[in-house]
PDB file of N, CA and C in Angstrom:
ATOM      1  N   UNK A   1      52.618  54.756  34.353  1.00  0.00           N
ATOM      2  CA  UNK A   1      53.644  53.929  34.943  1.00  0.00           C
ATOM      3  C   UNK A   1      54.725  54.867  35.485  1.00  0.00           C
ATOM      4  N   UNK A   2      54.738  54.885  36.764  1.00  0.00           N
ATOM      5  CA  UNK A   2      56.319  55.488  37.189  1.00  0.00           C
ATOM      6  C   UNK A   2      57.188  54.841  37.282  1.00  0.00           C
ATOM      7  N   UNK A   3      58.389  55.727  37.069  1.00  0.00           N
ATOM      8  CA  UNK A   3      59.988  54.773  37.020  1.00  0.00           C
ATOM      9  C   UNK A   3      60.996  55.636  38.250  1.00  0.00           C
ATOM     10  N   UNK A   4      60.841  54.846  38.792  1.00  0.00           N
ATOM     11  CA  UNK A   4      61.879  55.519  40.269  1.00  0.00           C
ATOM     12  C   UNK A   4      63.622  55.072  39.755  1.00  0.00           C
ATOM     13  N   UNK A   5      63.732  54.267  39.071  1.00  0.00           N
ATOM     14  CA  UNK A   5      65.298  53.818  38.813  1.00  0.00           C
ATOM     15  C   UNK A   5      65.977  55.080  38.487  1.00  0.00           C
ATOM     16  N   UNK A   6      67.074  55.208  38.357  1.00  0.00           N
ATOM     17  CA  UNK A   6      68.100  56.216  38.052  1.00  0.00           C
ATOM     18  C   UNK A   6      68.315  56.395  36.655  1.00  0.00           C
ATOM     19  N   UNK A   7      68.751  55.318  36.218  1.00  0.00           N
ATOM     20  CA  UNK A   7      68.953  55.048  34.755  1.00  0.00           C
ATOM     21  C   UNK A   7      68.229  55.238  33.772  1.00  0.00           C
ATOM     22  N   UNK A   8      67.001  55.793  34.454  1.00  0.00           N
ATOM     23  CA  UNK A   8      65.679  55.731  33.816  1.00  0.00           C
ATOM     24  C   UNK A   8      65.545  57.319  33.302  1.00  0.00           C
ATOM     25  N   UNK A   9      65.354  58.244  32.407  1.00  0.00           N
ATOM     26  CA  UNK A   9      65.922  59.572  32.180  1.00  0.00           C
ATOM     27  C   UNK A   9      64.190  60.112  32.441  1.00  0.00           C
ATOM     28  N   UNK A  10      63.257  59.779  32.657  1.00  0.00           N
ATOM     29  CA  UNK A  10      62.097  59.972  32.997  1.00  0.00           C
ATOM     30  C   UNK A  10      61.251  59.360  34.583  1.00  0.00           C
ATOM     31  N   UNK A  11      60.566  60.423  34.985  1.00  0.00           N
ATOM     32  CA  UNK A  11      59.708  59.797  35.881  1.00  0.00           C
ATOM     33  C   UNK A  11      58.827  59.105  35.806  1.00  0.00           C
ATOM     34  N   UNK A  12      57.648  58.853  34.558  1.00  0.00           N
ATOM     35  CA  UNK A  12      56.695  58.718  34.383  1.00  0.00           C
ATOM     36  C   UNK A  12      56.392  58.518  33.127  1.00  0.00           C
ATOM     37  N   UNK A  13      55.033  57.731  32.734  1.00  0.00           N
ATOM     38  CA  UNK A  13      54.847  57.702  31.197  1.00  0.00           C
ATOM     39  C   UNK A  13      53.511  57.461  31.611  1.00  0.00           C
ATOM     40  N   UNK A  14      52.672  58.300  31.212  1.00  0.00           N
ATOM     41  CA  UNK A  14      51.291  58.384  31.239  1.00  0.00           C
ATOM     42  C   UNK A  14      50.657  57.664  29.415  1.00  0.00           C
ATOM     43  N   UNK A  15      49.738  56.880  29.367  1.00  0.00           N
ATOM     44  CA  UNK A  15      48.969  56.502  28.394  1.00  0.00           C
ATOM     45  C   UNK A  15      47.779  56.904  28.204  1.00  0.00           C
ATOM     46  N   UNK A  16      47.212  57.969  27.822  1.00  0.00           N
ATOM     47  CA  UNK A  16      46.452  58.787  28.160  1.00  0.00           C
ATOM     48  C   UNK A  16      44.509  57.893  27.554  1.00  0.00           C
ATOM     49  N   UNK A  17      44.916  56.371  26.630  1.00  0.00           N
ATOM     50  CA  UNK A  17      43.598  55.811  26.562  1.00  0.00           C
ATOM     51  C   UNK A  17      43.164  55.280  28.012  1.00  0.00           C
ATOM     52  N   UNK A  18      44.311  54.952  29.123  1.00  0.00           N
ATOM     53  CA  UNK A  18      43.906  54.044  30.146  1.00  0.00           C
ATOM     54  C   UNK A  18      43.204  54.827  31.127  1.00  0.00           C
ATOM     55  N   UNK A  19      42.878  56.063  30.117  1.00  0.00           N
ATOM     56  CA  UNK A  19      42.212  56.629  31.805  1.00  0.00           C
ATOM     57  C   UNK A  19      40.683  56.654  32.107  1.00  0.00           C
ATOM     58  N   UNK A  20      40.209  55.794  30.549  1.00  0.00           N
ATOM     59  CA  UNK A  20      38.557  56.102  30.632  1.00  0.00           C
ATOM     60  C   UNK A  20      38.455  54.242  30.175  1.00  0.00           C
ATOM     61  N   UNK A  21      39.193  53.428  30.716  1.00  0.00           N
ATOM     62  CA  UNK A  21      39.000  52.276  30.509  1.00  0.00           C
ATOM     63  C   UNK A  21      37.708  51.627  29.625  1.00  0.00           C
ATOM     64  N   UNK A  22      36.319  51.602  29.526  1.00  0.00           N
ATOM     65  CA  UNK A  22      35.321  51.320  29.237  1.00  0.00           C
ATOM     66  C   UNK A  22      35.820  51.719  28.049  1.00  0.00           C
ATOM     67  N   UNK A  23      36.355  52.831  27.358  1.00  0.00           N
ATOM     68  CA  UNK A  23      36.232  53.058  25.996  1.00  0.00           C
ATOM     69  C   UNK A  23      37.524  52.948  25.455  1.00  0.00           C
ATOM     70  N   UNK A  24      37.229  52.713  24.195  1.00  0.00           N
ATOM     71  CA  UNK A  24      37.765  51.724  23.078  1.00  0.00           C
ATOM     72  C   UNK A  24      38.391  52.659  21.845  1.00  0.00           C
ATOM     73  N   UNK A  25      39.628  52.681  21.960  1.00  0.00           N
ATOM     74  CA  UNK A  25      40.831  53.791  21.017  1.00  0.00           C
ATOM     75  C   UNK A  25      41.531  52.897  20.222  1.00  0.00           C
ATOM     76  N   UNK A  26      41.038  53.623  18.614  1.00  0.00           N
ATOM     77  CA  UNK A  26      42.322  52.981  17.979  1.00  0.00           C
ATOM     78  C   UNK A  26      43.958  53.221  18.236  1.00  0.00           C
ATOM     79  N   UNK A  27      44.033  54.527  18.291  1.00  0.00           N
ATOM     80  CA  UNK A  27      45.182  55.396  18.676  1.00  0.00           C
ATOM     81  C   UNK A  27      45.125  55.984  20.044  1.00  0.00           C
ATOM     82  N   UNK A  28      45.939  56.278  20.872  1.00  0.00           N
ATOM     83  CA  UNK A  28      46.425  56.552  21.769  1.00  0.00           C
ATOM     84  C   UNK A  28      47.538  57.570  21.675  1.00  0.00           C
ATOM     85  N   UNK A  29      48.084  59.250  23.123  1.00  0.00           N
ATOM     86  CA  UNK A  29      49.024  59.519  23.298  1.00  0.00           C
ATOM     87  C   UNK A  29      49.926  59.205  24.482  1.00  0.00           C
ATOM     88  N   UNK A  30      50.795  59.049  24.146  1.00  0.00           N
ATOM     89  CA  UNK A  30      51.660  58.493  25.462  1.00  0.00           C
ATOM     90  C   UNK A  30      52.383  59.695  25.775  1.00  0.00           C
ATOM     91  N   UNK A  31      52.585  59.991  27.372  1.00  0.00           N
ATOM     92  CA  UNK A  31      53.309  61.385  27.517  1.00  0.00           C
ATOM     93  C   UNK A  31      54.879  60.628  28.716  1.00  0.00           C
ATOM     94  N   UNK A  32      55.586  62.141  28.724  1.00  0.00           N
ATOM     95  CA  UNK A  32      56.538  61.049  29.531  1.00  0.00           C
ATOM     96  C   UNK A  32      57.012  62.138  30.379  1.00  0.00           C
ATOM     97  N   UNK A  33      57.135  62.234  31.516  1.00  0.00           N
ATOM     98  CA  UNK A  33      57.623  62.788  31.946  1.00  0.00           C
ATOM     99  C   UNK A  33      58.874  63.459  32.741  1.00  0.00           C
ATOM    100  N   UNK A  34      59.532  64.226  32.842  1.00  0.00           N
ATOM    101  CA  UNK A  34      60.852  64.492  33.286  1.00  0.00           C
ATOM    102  C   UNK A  34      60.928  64.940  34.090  1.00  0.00           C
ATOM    103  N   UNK A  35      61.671  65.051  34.903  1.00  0.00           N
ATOM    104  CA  UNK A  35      61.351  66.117  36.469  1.00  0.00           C
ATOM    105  C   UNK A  35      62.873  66.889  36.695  1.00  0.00           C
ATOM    106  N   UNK A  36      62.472  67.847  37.270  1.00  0.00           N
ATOM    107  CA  UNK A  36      63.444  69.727  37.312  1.00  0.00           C
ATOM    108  C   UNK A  36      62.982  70.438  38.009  1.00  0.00           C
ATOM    109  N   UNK A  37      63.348  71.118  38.729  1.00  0.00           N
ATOM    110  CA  UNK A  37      63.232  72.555  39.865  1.00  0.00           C
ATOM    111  C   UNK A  37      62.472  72.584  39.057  1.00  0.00           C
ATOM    112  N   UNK A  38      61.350  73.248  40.220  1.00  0.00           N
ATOM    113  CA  UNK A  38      59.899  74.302  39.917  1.00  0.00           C
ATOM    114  C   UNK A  38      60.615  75.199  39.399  1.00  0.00           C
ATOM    115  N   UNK A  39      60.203  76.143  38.600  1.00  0.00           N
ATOM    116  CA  UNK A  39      60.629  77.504  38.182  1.00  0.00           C
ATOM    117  C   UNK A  39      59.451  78.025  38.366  1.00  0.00           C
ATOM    118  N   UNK A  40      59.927  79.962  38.290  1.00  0.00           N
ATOM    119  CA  UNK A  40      58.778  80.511  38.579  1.00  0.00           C
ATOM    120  C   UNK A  40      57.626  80.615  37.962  1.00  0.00           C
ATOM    121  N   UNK A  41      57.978  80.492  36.079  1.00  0.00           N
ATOM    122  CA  UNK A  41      56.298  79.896  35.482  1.00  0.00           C
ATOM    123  C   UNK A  41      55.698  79.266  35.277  1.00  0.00           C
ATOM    124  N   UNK A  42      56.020  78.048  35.759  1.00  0.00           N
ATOM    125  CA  UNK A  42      55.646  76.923  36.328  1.00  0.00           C
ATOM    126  C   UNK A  42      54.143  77.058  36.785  1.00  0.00           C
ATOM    127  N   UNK A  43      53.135  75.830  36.823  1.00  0.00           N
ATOM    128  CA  UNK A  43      52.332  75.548  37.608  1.00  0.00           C
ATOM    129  C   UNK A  43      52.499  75.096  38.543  1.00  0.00           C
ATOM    130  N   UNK A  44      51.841  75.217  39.826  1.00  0.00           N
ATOM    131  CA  UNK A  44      52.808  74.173  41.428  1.00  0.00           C
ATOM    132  C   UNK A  44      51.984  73.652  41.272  1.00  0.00           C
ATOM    133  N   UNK A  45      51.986  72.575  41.004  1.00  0.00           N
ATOM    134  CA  UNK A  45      51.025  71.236  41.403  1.00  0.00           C
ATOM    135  C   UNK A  45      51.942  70.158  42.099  1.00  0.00           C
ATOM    136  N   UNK A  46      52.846  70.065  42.278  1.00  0.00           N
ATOM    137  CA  UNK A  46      53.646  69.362  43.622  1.00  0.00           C
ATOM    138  C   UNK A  46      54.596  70.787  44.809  1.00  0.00           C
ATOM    139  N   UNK A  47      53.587  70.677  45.923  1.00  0.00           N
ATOM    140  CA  UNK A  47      54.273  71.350  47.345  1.00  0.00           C
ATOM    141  C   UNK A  47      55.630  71.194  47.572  1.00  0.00           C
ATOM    142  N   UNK A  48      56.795  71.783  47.746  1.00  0.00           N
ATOM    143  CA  UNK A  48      57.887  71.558  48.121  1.00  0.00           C
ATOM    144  C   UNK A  48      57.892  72.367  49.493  1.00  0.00           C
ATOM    145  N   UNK A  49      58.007  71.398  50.230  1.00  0.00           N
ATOM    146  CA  UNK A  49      58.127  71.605  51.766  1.00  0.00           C
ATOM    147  C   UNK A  49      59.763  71.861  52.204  1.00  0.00           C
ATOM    148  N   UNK A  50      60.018  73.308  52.650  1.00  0.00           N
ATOM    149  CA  UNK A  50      61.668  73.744  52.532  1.00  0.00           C
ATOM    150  C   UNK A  50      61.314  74.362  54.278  1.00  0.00           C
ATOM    151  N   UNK A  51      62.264  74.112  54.886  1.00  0.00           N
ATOM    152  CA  UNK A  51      63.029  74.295  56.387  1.00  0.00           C
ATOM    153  C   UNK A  51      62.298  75.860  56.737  1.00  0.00           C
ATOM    154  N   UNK A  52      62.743  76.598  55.477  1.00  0.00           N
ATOM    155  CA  UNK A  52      62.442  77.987  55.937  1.00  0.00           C
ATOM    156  C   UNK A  52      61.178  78.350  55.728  1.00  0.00           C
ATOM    157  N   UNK A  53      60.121  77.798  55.175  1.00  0.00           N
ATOM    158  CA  UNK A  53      58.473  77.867  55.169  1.00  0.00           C
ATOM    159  C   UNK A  53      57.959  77.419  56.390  1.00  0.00           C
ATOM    160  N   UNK A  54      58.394  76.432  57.034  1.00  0.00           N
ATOM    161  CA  UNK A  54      57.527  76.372  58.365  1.00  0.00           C
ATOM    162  C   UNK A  54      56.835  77.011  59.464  1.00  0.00           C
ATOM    163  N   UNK A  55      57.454  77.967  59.488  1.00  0.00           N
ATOM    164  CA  UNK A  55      56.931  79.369  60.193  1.00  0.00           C
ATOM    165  C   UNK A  55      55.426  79.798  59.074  1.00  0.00           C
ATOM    166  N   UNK A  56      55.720  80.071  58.244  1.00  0.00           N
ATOM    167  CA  UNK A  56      54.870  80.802  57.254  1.00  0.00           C
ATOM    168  C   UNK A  56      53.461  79.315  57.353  1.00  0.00           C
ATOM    169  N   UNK A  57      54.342  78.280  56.718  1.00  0.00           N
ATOM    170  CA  UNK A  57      53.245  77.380  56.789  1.00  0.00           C
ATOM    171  C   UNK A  57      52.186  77.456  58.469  1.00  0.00           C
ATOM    172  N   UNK A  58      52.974  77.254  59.720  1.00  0.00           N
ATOM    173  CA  UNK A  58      52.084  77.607  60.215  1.00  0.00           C
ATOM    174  C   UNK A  58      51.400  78.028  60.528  1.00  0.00           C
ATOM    175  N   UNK A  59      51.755  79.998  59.940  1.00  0.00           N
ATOM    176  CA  UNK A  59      50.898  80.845  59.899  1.00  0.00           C
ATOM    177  C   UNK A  59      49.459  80.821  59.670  1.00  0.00           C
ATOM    178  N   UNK A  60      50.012  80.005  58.114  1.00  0.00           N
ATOM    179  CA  UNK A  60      48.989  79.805  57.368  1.00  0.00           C
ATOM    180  C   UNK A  60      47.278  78.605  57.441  1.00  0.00           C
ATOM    181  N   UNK A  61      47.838  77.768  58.378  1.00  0.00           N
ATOM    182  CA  UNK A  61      47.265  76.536  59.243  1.00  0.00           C
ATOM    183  C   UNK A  61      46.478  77.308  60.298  1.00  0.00           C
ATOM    184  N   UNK A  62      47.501  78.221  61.049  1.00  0.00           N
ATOM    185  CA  UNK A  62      46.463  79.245  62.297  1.00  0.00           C
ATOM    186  C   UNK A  62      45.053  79.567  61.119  1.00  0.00           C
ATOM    187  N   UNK A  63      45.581  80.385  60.611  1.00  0.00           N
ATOM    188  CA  UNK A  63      44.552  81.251  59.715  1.00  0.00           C
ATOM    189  C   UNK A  63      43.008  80.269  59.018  1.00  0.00           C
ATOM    190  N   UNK A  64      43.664  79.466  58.541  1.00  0.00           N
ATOM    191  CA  UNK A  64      42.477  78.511  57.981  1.00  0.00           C
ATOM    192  C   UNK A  64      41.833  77.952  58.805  1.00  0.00           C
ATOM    193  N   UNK A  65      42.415  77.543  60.187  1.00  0.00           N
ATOM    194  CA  UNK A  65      41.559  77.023  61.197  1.00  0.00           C
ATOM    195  C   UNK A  65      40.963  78.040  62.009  1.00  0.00           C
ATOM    196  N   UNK A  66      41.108  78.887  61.695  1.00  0.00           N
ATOM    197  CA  UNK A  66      40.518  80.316  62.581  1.00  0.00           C
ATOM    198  C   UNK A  66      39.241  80.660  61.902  1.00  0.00           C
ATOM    199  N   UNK A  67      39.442  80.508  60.060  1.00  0.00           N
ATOM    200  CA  UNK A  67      38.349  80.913  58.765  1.00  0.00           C
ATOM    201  C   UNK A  67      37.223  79.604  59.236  1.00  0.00           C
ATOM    202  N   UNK A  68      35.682  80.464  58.831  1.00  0.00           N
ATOM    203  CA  UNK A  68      34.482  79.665  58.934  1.00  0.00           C
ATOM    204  C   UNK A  68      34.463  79.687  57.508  1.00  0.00           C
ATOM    205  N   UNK A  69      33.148  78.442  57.004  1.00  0.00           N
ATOM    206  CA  UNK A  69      33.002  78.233  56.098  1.00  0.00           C
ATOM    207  C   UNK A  69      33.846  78.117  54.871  1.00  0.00           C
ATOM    208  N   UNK A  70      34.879  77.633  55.174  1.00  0.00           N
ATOM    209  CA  UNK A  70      35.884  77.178  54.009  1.00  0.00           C
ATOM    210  C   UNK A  70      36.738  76.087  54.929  1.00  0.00           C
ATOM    211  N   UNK A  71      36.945  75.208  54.041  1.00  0.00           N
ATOM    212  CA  UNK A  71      37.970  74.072  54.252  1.00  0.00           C
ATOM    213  C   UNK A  71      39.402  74.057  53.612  1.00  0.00           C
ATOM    214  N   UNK A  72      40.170  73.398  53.279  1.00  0.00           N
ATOM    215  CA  UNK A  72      41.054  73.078  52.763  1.00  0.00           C
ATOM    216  C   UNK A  72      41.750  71.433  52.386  1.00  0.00           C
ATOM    217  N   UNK A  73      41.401  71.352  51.072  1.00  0.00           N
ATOM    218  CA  UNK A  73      41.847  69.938  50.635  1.00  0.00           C
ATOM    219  C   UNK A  73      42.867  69.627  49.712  1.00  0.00           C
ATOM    220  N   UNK A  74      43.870  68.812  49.380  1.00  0.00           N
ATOM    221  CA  UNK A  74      44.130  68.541  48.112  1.00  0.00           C
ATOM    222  C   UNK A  74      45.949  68.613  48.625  1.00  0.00           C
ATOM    223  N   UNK A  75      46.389  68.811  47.146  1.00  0.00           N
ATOM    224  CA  UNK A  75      47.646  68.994  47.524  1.00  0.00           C
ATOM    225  C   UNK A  75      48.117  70.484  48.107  1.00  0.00           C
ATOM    226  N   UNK A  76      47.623  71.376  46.993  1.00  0.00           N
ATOM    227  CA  UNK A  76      47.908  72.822  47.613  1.00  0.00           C
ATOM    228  C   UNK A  76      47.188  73.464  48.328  1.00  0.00           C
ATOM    229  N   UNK A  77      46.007  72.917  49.076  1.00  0.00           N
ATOM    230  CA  UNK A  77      45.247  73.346  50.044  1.00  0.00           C
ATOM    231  C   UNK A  77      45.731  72.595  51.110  1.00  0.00           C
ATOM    232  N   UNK A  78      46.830  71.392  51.404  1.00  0.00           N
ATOM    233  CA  UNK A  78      46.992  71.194  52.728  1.00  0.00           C
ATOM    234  C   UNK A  78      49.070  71.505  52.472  1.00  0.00           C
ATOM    235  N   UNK A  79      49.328  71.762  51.790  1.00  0.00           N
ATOM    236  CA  UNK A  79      50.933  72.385  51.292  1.00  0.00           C
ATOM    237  C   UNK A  79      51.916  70.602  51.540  1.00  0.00           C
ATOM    238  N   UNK A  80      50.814  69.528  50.519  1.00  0.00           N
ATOM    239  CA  UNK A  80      51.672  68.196  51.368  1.00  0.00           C
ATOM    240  C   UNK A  80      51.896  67.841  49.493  1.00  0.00           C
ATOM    241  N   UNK A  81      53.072  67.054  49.116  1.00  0.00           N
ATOM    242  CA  UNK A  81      52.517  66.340  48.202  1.00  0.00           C
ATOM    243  C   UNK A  81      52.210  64.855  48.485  1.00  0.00           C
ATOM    244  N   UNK A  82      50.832  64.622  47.921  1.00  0.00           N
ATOM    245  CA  UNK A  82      50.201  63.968  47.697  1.00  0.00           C
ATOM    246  C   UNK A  82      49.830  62.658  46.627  1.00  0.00           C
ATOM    247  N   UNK A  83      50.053  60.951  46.859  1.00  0.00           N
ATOM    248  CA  UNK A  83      49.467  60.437  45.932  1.00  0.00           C
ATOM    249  C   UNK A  83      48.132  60.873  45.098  1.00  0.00           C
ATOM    250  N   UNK A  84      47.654  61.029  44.261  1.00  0.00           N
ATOM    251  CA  UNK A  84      45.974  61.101  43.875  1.00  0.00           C
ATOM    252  C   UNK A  84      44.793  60.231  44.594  1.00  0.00           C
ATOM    253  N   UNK A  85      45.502  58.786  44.899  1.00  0.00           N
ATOM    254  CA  UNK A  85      44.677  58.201  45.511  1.00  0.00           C
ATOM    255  C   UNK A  85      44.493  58.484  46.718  1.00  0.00           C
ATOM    256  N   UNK A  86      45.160  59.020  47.672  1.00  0.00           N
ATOM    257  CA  UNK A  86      45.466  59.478  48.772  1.00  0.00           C
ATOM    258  C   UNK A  86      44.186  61.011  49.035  1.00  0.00           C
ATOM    259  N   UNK A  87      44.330  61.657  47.803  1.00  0.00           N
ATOM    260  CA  UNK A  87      44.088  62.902  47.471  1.00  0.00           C
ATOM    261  C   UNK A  87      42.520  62.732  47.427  1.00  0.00           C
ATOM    262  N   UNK A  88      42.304  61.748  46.563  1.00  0.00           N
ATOM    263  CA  UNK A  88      40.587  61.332  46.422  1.00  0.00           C
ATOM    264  C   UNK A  88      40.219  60.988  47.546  1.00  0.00           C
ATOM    265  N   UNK A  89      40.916  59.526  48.529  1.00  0.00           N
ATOM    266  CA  UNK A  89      40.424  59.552  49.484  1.00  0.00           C
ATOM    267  C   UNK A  89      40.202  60.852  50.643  1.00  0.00           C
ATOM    268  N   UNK A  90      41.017  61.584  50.830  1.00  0.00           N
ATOM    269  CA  UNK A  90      40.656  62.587  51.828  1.00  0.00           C
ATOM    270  C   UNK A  90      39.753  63.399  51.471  1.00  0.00           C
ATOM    271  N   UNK A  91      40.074  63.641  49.910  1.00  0.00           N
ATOM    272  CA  UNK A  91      38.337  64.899  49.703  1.00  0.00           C
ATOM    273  C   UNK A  91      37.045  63.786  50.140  1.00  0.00           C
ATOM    274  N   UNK A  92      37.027  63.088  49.695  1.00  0.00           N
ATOM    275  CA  UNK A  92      35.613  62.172  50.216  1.00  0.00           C
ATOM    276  C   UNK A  92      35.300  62.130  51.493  1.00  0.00           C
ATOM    277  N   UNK A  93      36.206  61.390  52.083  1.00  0.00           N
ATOM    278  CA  UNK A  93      36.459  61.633  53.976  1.00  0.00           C
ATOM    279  C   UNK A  93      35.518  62.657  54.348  1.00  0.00           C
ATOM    280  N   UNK A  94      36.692  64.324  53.779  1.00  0.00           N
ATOM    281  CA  UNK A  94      36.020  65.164  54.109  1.00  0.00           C
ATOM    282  C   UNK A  94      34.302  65.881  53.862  1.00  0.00           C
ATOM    283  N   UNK A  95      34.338  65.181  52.561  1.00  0.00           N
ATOM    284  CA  UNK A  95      32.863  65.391  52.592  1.00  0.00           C
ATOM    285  C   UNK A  95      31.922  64.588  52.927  1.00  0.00           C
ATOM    286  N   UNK A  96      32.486  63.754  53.516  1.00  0.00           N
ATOM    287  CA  UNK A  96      31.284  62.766  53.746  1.00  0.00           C
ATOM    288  C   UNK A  96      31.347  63.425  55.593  1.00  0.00           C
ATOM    289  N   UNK A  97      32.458  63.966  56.115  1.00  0.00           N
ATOM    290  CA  UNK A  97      32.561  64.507  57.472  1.00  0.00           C
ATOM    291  C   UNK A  97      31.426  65.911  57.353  1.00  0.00           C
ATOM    292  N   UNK A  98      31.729  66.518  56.357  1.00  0.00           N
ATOM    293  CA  UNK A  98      30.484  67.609  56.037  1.00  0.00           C
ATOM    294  C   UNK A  98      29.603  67.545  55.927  1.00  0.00           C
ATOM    295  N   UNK A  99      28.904  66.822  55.081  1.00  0.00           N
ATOM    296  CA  UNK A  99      27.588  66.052  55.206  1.00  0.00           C
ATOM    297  C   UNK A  99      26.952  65.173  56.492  1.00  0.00           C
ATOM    298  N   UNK A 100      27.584  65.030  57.101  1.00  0.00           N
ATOM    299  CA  UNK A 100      27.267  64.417  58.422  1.00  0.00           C
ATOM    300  C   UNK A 100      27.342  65.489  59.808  1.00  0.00           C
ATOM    301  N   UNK A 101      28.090  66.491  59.481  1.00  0.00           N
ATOM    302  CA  UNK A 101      27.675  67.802  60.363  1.00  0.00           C
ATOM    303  C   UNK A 101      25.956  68.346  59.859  1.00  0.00           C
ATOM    304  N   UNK A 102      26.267  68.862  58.649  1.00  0.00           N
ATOM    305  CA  UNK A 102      24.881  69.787  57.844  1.00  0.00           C
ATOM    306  C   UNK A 102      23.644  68.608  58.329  1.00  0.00           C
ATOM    307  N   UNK A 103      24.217  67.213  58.674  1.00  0.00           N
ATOM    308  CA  UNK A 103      22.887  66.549  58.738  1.00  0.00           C
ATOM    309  C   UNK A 103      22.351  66.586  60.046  1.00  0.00           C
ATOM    310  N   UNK A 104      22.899  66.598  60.885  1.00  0.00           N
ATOM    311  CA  UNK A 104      22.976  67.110  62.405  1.00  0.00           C
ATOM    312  C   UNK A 104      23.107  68.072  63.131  1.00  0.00           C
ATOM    313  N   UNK A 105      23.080  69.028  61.955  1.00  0.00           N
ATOM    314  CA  UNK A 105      22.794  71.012  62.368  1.00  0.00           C
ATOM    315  C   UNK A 105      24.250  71.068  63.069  1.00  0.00           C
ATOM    316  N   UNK A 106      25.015  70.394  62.809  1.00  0.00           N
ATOM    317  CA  UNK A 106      26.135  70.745  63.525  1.00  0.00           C
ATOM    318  C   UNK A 106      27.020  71.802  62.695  1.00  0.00           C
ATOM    319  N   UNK A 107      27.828  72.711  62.893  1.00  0.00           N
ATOM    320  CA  UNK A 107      29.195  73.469  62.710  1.00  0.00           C
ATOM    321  C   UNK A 107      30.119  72.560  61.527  1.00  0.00           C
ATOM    322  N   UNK A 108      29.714  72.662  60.571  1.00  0.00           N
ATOM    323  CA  UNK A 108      31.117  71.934  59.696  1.00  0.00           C
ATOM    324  C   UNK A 108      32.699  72.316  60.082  1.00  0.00           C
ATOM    325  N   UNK A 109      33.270  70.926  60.618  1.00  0.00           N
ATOM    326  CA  UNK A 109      34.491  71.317  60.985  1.00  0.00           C
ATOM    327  C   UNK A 109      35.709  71.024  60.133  1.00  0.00           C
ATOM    328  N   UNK A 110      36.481  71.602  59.984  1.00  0.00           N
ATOM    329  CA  UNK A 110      37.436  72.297  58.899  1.00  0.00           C
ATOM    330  C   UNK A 110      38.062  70.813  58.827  1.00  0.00           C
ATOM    331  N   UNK A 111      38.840  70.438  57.199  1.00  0.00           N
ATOM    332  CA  UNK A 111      39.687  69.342  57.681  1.00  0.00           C
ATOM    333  C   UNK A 111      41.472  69.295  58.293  1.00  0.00           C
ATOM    334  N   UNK A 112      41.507  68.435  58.865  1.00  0.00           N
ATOM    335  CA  UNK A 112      43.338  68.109  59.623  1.00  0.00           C
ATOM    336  C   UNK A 112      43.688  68.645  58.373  1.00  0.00           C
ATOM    337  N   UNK A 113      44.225  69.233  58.589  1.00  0.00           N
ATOM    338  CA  UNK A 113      45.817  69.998  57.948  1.00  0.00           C
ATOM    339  C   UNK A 113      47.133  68.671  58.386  1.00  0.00           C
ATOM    340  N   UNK A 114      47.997  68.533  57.053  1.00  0.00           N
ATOM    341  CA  UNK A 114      48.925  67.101  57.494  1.00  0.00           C
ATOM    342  C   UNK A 114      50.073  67.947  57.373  1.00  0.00           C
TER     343      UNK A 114
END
């Protein structure tokens, strides 16, 4: 459940039985989450898109669309943040766009960068 309100001292509260629905928990952990500047030991798993990366980001867009045989998906493979559902749908997209080249001897073509 996310909580966008203010008043709310958390972003999020994950219930960690609801994620395999079919199966059946006496007990459950509930997590909650808080949100704060990335720091540097941090994991990035949300992109922060800042004024002065755009240059670099595009660098980086030339380069991958220039690279054969590799794609780029997800949150930190396209530098966007991303819903999950959003996230699932485009890896599929894209592989179902891959699979439909390889099936037609065609050139697998890289995916849109957003």
């Amino acid at each position: 459940m996310n909580y966008g309100d203010e008043e709310v001292p958390h972003t999020r509260i994950t219930e960690h039985k609801h994620f395999a629905p079919a199966e059946t928990h006496e007990q459950t952990v509930c997590f909650r989450e808080f949100s704060r500047e990335h720091q540097p030991e941090d994991i990035p798993y949300y992109p922060v898109r800042l004024v002065d990366d755009k240059d670099l980001l595009d660098q980086y867009e030339a380069r991958a669309a220039a690279t054969s045989g590799v794609t780029f998906v997800g949150r930190l493979g396209t530098y966007r943040y991303l819903d999950m559902d959003v996230t699932i749908a485009e890896a599929l997209a894209v592989a179902d766009a891959m699979k439909r080249s390889l099936d037609d001897g065609e050139p697998v073509k890289p995916a849109p960068s957003g």
